[in-house]
Protein backbone atom coordinates (compact mmCIF):
# COMPACT_ATOMS: atom_id res chain seq x y z
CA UNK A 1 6.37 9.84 -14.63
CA UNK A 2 3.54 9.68 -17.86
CA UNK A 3 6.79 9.71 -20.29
CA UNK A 4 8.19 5.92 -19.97
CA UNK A 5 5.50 3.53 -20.89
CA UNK A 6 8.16 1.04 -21.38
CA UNK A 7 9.09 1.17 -17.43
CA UNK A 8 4.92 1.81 -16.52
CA UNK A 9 4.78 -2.05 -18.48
CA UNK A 10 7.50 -3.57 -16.58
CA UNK A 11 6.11 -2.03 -13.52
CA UNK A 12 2.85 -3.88 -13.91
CA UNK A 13 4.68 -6.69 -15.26
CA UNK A 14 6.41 -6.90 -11.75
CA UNK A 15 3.25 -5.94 -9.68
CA UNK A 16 0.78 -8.28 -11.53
CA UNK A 17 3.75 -11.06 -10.85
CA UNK A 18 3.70 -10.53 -7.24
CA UNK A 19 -0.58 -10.11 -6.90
CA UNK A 20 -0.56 -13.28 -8.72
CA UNK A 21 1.59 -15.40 -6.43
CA UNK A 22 -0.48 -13.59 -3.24
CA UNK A 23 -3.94 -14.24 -4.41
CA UNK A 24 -2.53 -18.27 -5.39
CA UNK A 25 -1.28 -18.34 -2.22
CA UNK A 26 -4.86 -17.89 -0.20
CA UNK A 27 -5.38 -21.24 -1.19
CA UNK A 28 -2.72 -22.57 1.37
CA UNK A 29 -2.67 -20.16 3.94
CA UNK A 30 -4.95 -20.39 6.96
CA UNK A 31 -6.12 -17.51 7.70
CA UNK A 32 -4.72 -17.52 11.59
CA UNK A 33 -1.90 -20.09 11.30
CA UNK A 34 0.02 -17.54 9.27
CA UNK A 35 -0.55 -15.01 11.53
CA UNK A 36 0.58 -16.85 14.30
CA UNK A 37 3.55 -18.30 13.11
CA UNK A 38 4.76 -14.63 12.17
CA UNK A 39 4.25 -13.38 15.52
CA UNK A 40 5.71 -16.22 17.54
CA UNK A 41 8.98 -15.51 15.68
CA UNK A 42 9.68 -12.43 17.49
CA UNK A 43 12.90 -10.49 19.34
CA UNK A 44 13.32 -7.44 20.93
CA UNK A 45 15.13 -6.17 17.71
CA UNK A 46 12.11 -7.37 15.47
CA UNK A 47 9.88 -5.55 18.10
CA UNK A 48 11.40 -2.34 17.94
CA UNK A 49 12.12 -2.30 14.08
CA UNK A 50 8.52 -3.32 12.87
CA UNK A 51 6.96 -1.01 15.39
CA UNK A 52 9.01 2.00 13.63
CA UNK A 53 8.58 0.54 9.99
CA UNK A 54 4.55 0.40 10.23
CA UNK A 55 4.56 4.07 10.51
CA UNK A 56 5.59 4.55 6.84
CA UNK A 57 1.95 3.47 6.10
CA UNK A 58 0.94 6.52 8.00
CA UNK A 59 -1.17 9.07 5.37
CA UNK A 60 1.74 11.73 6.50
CA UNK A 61 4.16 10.08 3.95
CA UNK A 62 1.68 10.67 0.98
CA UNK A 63 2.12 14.37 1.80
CA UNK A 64 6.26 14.17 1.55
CA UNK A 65 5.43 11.89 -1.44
CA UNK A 66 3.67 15.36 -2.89
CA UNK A 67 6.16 17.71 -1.96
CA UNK A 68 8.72 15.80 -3.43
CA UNK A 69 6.89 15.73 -6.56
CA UNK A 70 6.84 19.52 -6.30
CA UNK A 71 10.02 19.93 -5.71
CA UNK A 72 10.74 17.91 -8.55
CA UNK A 73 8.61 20.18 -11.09
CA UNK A 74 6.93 16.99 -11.96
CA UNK A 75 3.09 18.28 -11.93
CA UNK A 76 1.49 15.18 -13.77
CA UNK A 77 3.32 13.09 -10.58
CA UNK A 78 1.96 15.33 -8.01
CA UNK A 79 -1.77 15.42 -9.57
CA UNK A 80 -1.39 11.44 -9.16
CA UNK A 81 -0.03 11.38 -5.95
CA UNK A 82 -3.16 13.73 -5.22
CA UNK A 83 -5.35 11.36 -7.09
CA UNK A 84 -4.28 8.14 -5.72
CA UNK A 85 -4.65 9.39 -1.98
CA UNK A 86 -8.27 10.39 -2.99
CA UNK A 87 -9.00 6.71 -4.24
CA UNK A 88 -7.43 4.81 -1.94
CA UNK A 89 -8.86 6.89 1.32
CA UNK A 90 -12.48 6.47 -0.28
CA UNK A 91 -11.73 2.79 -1.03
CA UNK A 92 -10.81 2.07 2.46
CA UNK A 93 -13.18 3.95 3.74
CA UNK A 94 -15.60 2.02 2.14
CA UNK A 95 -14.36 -0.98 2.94
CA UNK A 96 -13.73 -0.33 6.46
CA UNK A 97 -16.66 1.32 7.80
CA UNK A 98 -19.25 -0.18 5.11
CA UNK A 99 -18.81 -3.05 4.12
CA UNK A 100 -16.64 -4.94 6.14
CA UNK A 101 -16.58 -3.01 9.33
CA UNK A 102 -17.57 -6.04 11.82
CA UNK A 103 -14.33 -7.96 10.47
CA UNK A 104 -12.31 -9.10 13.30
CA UNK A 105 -8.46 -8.63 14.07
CA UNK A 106 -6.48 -10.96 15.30
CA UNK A 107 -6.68 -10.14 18.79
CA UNK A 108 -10.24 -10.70 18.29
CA UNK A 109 -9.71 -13.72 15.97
CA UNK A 110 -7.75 -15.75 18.60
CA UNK A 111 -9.73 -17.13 21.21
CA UNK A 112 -6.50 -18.05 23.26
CA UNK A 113 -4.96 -14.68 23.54
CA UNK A 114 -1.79 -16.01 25.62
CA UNK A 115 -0.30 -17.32 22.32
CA UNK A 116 0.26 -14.37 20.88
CA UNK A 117 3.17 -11.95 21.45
CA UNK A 118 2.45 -8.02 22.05
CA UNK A 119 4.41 -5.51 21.52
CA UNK A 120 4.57 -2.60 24.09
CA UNK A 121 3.22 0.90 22.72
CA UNK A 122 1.25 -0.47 19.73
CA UNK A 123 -2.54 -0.16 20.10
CA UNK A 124 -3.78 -3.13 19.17
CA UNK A 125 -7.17 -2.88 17.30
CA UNK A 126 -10.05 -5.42 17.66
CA UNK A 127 -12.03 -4.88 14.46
CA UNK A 128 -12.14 -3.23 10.92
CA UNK A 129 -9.34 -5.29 9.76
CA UNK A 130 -10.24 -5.79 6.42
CA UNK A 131 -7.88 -4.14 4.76
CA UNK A 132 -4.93 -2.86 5.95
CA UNK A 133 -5.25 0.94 5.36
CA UNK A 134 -1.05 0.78 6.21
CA UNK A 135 -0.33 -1.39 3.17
CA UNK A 136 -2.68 0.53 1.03
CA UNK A 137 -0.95 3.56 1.59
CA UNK A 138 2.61 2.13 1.27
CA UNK A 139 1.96 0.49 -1.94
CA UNK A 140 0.45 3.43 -3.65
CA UNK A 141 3.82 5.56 -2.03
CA UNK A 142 5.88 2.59 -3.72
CA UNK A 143 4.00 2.66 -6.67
CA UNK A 144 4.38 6.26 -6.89
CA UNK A 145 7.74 6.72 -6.45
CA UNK A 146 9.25 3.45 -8.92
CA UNK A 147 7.07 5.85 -11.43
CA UNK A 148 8.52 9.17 -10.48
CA UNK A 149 12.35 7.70 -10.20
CA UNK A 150 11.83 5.01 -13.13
CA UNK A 151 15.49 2.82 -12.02
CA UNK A 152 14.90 -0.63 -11.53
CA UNK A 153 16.89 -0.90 -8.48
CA UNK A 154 15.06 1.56 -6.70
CA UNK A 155 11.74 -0.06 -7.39
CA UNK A 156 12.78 -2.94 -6.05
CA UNK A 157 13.83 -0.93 -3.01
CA UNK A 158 10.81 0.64 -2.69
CA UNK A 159 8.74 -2.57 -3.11
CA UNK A 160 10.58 -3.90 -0.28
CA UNK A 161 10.11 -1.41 1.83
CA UNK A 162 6.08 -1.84 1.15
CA UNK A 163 6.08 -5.38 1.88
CA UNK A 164 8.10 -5.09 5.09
CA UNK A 165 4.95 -2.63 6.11
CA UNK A 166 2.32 -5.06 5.10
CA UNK A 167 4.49 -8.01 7.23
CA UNK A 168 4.45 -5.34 10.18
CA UNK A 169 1.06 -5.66 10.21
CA UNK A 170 0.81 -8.85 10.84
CA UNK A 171 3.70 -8.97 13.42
CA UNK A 172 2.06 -6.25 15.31
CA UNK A 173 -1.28 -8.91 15.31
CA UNK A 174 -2.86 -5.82 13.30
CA UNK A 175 -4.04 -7.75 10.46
CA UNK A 176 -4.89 -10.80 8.73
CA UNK A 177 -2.55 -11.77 5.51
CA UNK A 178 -5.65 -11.45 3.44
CA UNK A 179 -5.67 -7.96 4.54
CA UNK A 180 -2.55 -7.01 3.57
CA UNK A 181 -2.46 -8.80 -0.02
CA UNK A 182 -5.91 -6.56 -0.68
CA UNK A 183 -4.56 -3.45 0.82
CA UNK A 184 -1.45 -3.97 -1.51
CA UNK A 185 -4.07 -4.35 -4.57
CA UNK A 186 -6.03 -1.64 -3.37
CA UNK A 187 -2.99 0.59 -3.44
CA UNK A 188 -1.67 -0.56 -6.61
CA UNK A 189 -5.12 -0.14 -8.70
CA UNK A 190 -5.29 3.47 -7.10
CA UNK A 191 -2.03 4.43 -8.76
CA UNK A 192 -2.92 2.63 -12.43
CA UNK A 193 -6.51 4.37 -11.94
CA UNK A 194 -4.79 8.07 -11.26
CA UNK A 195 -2.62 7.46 -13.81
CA UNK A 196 -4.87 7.10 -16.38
CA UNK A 197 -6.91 9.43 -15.42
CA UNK A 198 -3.97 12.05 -15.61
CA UNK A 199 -2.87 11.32 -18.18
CA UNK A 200 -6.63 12.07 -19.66
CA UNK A 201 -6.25 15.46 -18.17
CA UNK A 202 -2.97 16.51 -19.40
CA UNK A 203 -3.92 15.90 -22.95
CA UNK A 204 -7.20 17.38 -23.14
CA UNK A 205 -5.19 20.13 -21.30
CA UNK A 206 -2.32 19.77 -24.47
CA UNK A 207 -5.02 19.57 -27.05
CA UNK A 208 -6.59 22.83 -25.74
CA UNK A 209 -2.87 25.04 -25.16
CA UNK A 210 -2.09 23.37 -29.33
CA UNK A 211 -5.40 24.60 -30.56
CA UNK A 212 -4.94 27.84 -29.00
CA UNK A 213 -1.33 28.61 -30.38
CA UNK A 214 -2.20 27.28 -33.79
């Protein structure tokens, strides 16, 4: 993961690209309309999909993430994997029990609760929305793994995947787009952060095994 810094530049490249757009676009999206226009478009196909593809958000996948760096040998990728669930947690812990804890959720949002569509076995929450723990932890799994794998295609892949989570959440009248677009910055700046910060470790930890040998 630490060896390409060529792919770690496109990566941001890419990811700065995308944040750029999303924060641009907060200047034309009301913060309901968008929510309701996503969730009036819905089927019994959409329902069933986006209720399974929120769950890669769940904090479980961060653990496979680990194991697969493992598995891989790869310990700088596992110490940021480790990292970047540390950060991210605390961040949205912060944010979601601190700071912004009396945020409301759609349901909550929406005066006029017949206009939205539910979908059966999802818990819908009324406040903490801001932001979307789920898109936090799928970006930084995204994140982690275009590092770890370092092909274009797959990034892309596993970019998708992270924004069909975030979308979820707003399907599933979970969250607010302004929650998502954080959470997916939140995630993202977890990663760079852990990055950096092993990368700090390994070569004080090089520095150390070379002065020893020598």
């Amino acid at each position: 993961m630490h060896l390409d810094k060529n792919y770690f530049n496109h990566l941001l490249k890419l990811y700065t690209a995308l944040f750029a757009f999303g924060l641009l676009s907060l200047f034309f999206i009301d913060k309901g309309d968008i929510v309701l226009f996503i969730n009036q478009y819905h089927s019994n196909f959409s329902d069933v999909f986006f209720k399974q593809i929120t769950n890669l958000g769940n904090g479980i996948f961060l653990l496979l993430l680990l194991l697969l760096a493992l598995l891989l040998k790869d310990r700088f990728s596992a110490l940021v994997v480790v990292l970047a669930s540390v950060i991210h947690g605390l961040a949205v812990l912060v944010l979601k029990r601190v700071l912004f804890e009396s945020a409301p959720r759609p349901t909550a949002f929406f005066s006029n609760t017949s206009l939205l569509h539910f979908v059966d076995g999802v818990q819908v929450h009324a406040s903490r929305s801001f932001p979307s723990g789920h898109t936090t932890t799928a970006f930084v799994i995204a994140f982690c793994l275009s590092l770890l794998f370092q092909k274009r295609l797959l990034t892309y892949a596993f970019l998708f995947v992270a924004l069909l989570v975030a979308y979820s959440r707003m399907y599933l009248l979970q969250h607010f787009y302004i929650d998502i677009l954080f959470g997916a910055l939140v995630g993202s700046a977890s990663v760079i952060i852990s990055r950096l910060i092993a990368i700090q470790i390994f070569q004080k930890r090089y520095s150390k095994e070379h002065f020893s040998s020598s």
